[in-house]
PDB file of N, CA and C in Angstrom:
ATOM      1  N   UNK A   1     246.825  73.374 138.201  1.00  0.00           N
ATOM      2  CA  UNK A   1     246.456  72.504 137.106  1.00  0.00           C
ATOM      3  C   UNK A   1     247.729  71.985 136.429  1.00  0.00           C
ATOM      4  N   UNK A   2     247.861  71.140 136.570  1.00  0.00           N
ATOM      5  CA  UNK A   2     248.802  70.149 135.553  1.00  0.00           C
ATOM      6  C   UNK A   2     248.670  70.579 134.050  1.00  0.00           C
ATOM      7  N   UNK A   3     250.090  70.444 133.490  1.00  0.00           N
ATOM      8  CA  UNK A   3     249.652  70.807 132.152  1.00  0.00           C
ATOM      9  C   UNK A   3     250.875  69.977 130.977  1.00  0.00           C
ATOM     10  N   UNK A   4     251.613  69.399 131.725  1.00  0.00           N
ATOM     11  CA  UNK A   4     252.031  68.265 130.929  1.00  0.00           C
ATOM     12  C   UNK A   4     253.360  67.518 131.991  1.00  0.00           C
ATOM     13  N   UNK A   5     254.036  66.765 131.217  1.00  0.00           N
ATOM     14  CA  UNK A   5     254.819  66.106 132.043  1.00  0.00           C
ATOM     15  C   UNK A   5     256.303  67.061 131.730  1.00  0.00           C
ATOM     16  N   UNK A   6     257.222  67.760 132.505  1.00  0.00           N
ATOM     17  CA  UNK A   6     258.327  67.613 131.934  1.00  0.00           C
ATOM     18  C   UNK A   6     259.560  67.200 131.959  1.00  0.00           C
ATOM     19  N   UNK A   7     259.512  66.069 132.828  1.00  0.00           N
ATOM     20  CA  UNK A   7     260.735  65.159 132.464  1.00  0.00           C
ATOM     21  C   UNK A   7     260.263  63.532 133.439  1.00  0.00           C
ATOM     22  N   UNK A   8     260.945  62.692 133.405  1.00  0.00           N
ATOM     23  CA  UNK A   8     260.765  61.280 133.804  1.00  0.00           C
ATOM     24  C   UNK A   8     262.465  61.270 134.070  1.00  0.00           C
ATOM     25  N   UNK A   9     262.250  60.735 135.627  1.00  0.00           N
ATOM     26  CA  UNK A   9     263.936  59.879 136.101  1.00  0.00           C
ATOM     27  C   UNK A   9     263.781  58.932 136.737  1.00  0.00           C
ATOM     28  N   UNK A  10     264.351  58.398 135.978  1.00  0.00           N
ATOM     29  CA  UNK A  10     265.340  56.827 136.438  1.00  0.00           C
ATOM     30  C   UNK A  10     266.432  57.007 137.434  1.00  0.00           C
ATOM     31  N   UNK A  11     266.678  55.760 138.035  1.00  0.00           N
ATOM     32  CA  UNK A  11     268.188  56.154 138.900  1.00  0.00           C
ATOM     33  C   UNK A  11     269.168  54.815 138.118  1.00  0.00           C
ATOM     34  N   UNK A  12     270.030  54.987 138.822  1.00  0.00           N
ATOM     35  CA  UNK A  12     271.481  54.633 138.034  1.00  0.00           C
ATOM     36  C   UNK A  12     272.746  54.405 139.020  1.00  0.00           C
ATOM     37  N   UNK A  13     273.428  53.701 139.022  1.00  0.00           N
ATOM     38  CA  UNK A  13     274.537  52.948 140.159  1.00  0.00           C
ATOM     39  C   UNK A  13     275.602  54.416 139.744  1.00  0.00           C
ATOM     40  N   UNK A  14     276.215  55.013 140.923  1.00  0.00           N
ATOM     41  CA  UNK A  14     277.617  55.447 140.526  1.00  0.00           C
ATOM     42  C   UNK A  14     278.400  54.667 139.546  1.00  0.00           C
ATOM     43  N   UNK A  15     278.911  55.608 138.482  1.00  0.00           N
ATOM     44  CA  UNK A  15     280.554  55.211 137.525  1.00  0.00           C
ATOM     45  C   UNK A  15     279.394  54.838 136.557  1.00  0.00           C
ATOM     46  N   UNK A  16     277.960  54.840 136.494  1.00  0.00           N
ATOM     47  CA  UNK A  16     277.382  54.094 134.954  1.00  0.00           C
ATOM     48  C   UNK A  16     277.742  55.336 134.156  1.00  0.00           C
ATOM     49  N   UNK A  17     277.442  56.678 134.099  1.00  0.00           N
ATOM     50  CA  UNK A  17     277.317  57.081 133.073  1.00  0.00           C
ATOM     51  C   UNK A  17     277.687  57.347 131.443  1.00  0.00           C
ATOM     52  N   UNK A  18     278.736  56.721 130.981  1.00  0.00           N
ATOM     53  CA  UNK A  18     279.242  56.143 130.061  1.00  0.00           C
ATOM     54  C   UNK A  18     278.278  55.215 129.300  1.00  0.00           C
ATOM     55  N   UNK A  19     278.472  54.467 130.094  1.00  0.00           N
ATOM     56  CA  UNK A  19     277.474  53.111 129.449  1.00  0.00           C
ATOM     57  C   UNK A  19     276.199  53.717 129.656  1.00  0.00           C
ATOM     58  N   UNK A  20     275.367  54.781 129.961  1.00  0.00           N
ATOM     59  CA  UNK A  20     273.915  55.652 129.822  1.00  0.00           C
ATOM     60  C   UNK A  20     274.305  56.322 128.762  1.00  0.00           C
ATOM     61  N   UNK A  21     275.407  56.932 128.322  1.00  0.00           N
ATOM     62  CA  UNK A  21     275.641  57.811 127.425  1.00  0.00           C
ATOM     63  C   UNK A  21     275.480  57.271 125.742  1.00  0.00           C
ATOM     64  N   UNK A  22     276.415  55.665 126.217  1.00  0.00           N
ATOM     65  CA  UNK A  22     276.192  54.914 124.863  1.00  0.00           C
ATOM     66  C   UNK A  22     274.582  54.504 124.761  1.00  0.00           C
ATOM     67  N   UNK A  23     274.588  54.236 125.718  1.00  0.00           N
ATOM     68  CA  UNK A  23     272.847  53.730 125.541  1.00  0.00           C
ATOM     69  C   UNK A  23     271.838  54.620 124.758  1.00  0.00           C
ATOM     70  N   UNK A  24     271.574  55.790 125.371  1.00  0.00           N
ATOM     71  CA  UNK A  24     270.259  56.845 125.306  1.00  0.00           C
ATOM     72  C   UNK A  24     270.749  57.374 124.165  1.00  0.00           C
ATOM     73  N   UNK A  25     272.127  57.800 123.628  1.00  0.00           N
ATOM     74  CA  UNK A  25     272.829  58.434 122.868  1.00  0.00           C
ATOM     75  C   UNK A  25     272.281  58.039 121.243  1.00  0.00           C
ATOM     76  N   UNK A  26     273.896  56.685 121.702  1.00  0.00           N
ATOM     77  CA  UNK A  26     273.825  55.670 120.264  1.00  0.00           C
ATOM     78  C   UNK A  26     272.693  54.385 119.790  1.00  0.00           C
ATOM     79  N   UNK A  27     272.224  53.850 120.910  1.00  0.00           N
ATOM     80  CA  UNK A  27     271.021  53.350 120.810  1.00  0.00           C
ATOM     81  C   UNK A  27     269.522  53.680 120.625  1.00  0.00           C
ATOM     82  N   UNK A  28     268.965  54.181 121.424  1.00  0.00           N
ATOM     83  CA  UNK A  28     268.013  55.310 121.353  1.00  0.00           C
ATOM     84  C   UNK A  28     267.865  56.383 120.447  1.00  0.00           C
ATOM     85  N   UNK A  29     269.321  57.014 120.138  1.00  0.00           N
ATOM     86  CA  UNK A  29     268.924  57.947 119.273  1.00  0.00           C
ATOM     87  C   UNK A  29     268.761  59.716 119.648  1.00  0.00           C
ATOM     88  N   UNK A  30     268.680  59.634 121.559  1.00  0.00           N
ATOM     89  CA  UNK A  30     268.275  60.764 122.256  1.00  0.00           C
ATOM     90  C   UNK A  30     269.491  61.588 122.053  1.00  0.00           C
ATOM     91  N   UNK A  31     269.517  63.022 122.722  1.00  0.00           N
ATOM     92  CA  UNK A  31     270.651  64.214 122.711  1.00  0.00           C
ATOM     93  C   UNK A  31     270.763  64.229 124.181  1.00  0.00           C
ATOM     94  N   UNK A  32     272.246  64.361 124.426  1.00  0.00           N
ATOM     95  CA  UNK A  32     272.506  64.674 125.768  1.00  0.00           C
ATOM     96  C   UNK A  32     272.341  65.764 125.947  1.00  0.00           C
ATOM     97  N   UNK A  33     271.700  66.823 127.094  1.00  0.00           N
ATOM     98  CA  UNK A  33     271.769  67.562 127.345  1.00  0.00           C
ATOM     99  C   UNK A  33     272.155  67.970 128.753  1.00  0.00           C
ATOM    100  N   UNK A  34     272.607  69.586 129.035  1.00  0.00           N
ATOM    101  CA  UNK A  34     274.026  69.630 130.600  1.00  0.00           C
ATOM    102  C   UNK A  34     273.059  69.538 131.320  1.00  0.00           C
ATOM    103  N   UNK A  35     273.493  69.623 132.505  1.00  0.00           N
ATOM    104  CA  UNK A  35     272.511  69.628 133.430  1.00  0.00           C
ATOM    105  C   UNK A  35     273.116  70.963 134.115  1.00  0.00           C
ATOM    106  N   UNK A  36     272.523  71.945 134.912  1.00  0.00           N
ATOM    107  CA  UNK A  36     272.597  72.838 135.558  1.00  0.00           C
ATOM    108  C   UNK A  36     273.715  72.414 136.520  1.00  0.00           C
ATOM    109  N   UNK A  37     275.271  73.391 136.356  1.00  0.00           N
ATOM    110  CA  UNK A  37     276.342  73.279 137.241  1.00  0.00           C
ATOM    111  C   UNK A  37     276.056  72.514 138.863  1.00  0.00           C
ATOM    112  N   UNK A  38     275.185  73.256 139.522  1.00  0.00           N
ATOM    113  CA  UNK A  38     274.624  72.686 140.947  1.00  0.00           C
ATOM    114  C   UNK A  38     274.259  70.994 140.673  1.00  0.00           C
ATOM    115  N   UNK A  39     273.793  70.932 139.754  1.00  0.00           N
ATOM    116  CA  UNK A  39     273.882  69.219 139.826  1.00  0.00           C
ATOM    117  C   UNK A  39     274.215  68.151 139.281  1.00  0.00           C
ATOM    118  N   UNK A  40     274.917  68.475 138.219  1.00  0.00           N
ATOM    119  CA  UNK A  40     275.884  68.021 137.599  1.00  0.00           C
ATOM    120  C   UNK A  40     276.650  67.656 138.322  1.00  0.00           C
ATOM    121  N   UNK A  41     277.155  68.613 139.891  1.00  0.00           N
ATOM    122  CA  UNK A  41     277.660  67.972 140.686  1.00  0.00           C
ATOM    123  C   UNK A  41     277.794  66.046 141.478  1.00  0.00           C
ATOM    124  N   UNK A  42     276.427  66.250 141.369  1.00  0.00           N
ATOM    125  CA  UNK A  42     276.351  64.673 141.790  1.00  0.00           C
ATOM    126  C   UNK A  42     276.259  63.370 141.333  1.00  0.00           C
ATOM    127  N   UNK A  43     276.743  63.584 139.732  1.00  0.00           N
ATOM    128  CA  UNK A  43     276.370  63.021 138.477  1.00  0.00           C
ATOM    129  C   UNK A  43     275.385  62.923 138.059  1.00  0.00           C
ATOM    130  N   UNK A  44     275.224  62.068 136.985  1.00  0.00           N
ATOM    131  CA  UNK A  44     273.873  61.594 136.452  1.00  0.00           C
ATOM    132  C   UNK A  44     274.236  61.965 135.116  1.00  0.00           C
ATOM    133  N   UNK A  45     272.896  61.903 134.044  1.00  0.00           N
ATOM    134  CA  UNK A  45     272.458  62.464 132.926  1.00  0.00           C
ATOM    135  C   UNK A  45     271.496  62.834 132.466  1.00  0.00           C
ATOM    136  N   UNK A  46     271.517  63.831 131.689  1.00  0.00           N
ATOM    137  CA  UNK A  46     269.581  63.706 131.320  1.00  0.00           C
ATOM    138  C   UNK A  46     270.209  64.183 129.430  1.00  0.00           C
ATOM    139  N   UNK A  47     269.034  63.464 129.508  1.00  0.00           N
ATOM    140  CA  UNK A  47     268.654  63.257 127.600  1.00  0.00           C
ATOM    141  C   UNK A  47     267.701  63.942 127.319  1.00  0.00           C
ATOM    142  N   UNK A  48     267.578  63.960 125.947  1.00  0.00           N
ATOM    143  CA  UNK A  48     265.749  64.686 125.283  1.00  0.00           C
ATOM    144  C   UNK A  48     266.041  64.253 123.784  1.00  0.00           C
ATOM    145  N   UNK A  49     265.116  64.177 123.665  1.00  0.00           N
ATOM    146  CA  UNK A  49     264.122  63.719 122.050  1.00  0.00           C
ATOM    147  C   UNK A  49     263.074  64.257 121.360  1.00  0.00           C
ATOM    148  N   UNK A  50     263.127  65.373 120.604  1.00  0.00           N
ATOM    149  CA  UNK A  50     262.014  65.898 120.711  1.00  0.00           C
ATOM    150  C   UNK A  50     261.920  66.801 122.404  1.00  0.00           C
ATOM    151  N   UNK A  51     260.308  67.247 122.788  1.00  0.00           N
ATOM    152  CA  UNK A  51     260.015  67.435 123.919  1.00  0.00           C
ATOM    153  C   UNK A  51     260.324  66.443 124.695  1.00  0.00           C
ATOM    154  N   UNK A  52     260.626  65.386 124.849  1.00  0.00           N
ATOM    155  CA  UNK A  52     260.772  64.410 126.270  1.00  0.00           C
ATOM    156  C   UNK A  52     261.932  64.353 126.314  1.00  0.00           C
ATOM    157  N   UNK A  53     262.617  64.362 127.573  1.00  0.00           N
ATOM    158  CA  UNK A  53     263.279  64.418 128.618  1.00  0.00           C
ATOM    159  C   UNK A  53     263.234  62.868 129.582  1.00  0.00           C
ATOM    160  N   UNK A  54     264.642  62.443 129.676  1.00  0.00           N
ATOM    161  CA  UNK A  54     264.791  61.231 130.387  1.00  0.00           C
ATOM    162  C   UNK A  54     265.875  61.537 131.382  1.00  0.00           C
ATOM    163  N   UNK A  55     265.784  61.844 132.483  1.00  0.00           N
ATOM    164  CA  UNK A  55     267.024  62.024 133.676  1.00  0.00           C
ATOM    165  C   UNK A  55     267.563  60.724 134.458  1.00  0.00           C
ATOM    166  N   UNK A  56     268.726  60.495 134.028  1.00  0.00           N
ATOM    167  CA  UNK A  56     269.048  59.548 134.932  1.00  0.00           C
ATOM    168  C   UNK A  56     269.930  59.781 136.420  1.00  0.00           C
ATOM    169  N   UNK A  57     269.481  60.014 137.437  1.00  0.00           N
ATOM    170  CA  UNK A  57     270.236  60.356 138.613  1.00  0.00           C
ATOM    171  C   UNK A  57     270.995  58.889 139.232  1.00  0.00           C
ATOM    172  N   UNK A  58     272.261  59.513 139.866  1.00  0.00           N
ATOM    173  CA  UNK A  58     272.704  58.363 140.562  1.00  0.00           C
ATOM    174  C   UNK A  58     272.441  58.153 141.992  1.00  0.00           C
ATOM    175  N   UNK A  59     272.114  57.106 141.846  1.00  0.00           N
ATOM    176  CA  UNK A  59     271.291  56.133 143.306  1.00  0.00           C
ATOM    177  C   UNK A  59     272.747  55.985 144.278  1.00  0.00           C
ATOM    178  N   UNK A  60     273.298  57.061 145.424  1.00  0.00           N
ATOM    179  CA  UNK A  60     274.392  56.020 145.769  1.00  0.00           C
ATOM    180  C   UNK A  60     274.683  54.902 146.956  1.00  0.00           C
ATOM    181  N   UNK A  61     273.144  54.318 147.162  1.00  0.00           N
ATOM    182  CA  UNK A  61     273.701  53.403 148.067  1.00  0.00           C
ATOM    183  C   UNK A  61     272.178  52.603 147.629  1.00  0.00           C
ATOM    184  N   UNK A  62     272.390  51.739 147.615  1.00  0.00           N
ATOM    185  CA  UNK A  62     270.984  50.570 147.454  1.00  0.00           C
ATOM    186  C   UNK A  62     270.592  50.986 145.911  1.00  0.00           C
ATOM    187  N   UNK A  63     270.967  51.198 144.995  1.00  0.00           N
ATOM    188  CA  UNK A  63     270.242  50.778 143.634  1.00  0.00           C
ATOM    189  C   UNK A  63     269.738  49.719 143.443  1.00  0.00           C
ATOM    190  N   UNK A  64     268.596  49.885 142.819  1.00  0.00           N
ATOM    191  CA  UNK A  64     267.499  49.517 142.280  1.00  0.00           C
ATOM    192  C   UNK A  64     267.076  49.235 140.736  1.00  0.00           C
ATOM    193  N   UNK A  65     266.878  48.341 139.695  1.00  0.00           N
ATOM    194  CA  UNK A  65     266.727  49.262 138.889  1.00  0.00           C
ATOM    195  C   UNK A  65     265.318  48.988 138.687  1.00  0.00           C
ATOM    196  N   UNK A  66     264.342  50.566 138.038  1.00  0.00           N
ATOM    197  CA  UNK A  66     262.768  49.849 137.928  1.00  0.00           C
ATOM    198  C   UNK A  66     262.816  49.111 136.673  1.00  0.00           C
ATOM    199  N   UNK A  67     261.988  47.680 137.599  1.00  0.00           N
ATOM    200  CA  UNK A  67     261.407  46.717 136.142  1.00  0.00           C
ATOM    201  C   UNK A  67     260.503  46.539 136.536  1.00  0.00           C
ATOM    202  N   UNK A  68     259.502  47.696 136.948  1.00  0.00           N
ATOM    203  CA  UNK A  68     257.688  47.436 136.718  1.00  0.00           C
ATOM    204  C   UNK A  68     257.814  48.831 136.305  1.00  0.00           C
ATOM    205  N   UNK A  69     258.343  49.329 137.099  1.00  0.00           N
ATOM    206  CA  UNK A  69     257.309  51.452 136.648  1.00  0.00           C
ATOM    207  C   UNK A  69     259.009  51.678 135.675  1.00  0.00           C
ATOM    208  N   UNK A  70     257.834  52.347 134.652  1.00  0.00           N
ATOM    209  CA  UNK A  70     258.785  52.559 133.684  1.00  0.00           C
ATOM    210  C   UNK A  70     257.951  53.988 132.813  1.00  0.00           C
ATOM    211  N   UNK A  71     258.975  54.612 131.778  1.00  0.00           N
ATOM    212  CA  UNK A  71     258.680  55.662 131.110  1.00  0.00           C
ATOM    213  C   UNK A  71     257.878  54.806 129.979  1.00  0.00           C
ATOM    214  N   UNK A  72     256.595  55.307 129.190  1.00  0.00           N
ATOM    215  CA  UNK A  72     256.241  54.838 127.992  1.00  0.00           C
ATOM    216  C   UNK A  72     257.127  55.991 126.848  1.00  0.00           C
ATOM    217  N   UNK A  73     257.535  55.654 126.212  1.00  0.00           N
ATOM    218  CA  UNK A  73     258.283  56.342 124.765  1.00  0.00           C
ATOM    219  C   UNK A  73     257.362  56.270 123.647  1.00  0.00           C
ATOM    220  N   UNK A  74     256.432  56.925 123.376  1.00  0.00           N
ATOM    221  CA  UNK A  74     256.001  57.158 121.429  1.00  0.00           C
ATOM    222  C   UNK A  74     256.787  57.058 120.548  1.00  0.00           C
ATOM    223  N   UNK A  75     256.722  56.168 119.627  1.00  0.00           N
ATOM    224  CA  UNK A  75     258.031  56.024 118.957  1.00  0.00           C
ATOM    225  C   UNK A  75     257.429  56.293 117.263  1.00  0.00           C
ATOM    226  N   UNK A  76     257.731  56.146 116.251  1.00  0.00           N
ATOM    227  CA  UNK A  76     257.093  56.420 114.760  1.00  0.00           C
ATOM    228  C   UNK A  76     258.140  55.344 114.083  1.00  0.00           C
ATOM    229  N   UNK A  77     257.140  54.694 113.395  1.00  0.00           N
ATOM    230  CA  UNK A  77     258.075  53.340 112.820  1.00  0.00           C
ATOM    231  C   UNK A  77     258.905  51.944 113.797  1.00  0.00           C
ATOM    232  N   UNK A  78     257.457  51.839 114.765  1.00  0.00           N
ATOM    233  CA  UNK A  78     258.068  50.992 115.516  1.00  0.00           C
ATOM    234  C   UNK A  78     258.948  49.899 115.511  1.00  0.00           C
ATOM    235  N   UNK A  79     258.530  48.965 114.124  1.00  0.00           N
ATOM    236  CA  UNK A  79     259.172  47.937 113.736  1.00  0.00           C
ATOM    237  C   UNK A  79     260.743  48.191 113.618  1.00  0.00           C
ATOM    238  N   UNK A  80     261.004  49.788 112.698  1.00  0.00           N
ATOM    239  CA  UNK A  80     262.695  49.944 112.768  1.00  0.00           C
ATOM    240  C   UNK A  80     262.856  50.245 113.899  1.00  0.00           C
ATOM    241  N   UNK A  81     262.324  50.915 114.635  1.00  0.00           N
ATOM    242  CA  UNK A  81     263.300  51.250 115.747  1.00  0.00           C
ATOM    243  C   UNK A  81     262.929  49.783 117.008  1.00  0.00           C
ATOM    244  N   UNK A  82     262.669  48.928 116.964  1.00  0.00           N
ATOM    245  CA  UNK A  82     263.154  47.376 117.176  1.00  0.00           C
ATOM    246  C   UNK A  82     263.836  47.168 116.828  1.00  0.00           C
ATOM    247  N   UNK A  83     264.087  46.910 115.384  1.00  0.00           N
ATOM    248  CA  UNK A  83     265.193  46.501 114.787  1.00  0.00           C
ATOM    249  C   UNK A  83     266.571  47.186 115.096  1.00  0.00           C
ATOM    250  N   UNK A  84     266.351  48.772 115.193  1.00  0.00           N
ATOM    251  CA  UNK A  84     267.240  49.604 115.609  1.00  0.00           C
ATOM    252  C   UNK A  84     268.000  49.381 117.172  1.00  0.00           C
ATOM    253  N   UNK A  85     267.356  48.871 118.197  1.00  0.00           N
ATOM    254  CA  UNK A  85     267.701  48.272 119.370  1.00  0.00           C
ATOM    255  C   UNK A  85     268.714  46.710 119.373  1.00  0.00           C
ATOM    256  N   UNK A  86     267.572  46.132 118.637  1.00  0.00           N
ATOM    257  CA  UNK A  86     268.324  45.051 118.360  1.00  0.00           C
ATOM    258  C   UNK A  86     269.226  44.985 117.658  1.00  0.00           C
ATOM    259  N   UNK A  87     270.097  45.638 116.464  1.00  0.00           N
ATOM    260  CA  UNK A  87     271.176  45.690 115.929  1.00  0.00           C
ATOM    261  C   UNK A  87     272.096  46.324 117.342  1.00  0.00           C
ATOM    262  N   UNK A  88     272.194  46.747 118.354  1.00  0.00           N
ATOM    263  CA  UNK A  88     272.643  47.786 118.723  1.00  0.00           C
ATOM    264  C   UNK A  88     273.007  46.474 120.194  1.00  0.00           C
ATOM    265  N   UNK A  89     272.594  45.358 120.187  1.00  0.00           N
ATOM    266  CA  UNK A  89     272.178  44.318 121.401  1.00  0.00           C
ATOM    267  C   UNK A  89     271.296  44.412 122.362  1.00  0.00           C
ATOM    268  N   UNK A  90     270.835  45.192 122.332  1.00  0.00           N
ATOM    269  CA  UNK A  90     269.368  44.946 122.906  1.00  0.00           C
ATOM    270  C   UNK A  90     268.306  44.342 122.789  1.00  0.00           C
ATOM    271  N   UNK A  91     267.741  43.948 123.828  1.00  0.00           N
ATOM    272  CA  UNK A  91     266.806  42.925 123.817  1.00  0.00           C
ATOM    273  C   UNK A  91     265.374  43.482 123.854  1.00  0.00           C
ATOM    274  N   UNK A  92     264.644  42.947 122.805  1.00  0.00           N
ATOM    275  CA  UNK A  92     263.274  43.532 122.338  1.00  0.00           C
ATOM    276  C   UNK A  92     262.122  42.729 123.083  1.00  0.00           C
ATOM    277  N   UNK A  93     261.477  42.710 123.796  1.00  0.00           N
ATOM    278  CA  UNK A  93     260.468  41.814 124.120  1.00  0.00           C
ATOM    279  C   UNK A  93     259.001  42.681 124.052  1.00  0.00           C
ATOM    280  N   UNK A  94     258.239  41.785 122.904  1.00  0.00           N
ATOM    281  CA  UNK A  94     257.000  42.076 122.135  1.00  0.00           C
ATOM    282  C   UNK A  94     255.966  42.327 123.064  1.00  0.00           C
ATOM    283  N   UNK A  95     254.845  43.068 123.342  1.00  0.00           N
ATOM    284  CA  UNK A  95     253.424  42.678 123.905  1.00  0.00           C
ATOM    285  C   UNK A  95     252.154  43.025 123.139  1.00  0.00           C
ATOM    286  N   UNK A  96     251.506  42.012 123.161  1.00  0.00           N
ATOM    287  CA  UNK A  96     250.346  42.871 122.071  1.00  0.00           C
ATOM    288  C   UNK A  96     248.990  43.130 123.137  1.00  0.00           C
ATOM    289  N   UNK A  97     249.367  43.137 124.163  1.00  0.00           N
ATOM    290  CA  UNK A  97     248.337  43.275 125.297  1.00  0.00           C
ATOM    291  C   UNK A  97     247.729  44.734 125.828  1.00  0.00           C
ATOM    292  N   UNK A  98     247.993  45.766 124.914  1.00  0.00           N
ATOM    293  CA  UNK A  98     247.498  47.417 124.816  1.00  0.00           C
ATOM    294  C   UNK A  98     246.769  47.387 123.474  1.00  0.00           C
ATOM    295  N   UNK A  99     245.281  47.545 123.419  1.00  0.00           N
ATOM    296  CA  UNK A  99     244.466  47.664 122.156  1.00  0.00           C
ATOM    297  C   UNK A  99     244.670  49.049 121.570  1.00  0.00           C
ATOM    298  N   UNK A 100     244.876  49.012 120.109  1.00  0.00           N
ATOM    299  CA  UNK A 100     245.197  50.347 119.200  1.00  0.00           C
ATOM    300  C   UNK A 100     246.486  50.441 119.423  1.00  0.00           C
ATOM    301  N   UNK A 101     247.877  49.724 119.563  1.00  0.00           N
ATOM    302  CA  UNK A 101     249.184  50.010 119.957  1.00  0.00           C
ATOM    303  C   UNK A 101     249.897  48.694 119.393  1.00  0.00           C
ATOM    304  N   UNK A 102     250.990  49.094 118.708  1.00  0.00           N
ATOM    305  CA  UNK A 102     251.617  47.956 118.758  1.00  0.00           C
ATOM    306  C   UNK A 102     253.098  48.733 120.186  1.00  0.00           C
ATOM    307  N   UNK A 103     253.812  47.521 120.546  1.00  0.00           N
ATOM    308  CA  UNK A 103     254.432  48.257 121.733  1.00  0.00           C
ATOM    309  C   UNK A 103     255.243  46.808 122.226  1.00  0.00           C
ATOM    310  N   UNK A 104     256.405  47.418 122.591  1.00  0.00           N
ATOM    311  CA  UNK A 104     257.711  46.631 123.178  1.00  0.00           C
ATOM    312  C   UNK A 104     258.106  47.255 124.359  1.00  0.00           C
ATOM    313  N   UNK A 105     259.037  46.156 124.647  1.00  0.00           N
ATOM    314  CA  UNK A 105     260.011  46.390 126.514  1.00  0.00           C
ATOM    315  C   UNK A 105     261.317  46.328 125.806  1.00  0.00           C
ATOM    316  N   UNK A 106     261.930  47.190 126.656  1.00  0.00           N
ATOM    317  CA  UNK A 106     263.577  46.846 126.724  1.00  0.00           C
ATOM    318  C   UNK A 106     264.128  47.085 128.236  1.00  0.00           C
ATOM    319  N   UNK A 107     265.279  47.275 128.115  1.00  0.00           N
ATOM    320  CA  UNK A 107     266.273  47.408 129.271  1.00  0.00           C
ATOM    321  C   UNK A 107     267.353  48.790 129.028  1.00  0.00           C
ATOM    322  N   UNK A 108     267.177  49.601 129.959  1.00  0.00           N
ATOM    323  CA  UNK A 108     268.663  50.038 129.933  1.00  0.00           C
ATOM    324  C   UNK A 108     269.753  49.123 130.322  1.00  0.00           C
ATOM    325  N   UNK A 109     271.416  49.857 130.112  1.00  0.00           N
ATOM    326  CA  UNK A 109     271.819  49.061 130.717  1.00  0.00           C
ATOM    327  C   UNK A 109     272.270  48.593 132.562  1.00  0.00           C
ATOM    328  N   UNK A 110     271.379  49.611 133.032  1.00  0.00           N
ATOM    329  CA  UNK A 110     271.520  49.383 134.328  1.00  0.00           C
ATOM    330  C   UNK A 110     270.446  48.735 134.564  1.00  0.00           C
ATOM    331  N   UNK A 111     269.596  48.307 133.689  1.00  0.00           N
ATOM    332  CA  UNK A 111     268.274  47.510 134.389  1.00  0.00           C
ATOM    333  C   UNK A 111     267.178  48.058 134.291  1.00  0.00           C
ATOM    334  N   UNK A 112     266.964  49.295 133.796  1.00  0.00           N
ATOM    335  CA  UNK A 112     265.651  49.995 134.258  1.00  0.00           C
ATOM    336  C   UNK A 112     264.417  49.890 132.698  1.00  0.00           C
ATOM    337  N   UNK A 113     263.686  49.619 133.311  1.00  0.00           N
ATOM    338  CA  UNK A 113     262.271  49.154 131.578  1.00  0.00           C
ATOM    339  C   UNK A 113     262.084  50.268 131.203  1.00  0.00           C
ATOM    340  N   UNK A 114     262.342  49.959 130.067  1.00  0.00           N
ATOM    341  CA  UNK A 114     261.469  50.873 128.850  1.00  0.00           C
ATOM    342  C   UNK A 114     260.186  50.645 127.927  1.00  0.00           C
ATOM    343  N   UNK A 115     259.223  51.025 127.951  1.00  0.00           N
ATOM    344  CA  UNK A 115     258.293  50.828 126.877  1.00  0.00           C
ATOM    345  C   UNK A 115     258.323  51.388 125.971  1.00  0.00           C
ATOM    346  N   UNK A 116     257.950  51.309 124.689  1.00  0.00           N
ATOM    347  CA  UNK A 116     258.076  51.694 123.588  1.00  0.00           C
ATOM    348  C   UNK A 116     256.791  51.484 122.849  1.00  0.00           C
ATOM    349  N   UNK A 117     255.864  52.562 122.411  1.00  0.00           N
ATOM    350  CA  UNK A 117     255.034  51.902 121.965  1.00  0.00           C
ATOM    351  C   UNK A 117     254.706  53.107 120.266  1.00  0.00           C
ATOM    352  N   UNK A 118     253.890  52.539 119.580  1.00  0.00           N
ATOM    353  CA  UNK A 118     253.525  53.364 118.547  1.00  0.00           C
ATOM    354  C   UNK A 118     251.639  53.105 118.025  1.00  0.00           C
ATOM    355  N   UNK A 119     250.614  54.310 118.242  1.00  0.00           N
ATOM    356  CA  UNK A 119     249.777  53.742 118.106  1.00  0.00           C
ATOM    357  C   UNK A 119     249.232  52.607 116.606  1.00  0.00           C
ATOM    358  N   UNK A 120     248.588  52.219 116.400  1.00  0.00           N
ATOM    359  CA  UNK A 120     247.750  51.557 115.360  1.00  0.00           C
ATOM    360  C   UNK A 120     246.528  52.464 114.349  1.00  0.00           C
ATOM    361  N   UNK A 121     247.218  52.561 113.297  1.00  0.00           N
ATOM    362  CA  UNK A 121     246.367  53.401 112.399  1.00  0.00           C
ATOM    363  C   UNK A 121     245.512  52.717 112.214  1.00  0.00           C
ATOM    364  N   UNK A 122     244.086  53.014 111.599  1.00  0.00           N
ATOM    365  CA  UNK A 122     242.742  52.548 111.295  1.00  0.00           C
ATOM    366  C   UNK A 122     242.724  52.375 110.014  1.00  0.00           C
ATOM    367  N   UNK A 123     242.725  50.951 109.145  1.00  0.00           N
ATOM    368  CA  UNK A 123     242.507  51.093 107.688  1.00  0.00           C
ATOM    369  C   UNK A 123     241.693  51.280 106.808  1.00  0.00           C
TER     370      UNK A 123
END
């Protein structure tokens, strides 16, 4: 039986991790956390926020980055943390096409989508 998710990975070109670090870090807001000596070896990163967990492994030959399958993020105070992206240069793109949600796209900077969404309280 399944009993929750615990982590979501992305892949990532060799030499990004810097620019993942500023990203998930200073943009986002997430904590880096090590990764176990054995694979740390092959780079990458993984983050967390709360319980979620974002791993970015490096892809080293044919990267990709996903821009259809992507992680959804719960976020609280969606509007700042838009604004919070976008001060930061990131690009916010709106959808109001999930009922009970307000909810946005972004980009890492290797390419890969993010959703962002926060539900809709009942007044």
């Amino acid at each position: 039986m399944i009993t929750a998710v615990d982590h979501v990975q992305l892949a990532a070109p060799p030499g990004s991790e810097d620019e993942l670090r500023a990203y998930y870090v200073t943009v986002l807001g997430m904590t880096e956390i090590p990764k176990p000596p054995v694979l740390a070896a092959g780079g990458g990163c993984w983050f967390q926020a709360g319980p979620v967990q974002l791993h970015l492994g490096i892809e080293r030959e044919g990267f990709r980055p996903a821009r259809k399958a992507h992680p959804g993020l719960r976020v609280a105070g969606i509007e700042r943390y838009a604004a919070r992206l976008e001060a930061h240069g990131a690009r916010v793109e709106w959808d109001e096409n999930l009922p009970g949600h307000r909810r946005f796209y972004s980009s890492d900077p290797v390419g890969n989508r993010l959703e962002f969404l926060e539900p809709v309280t009942a007044v």
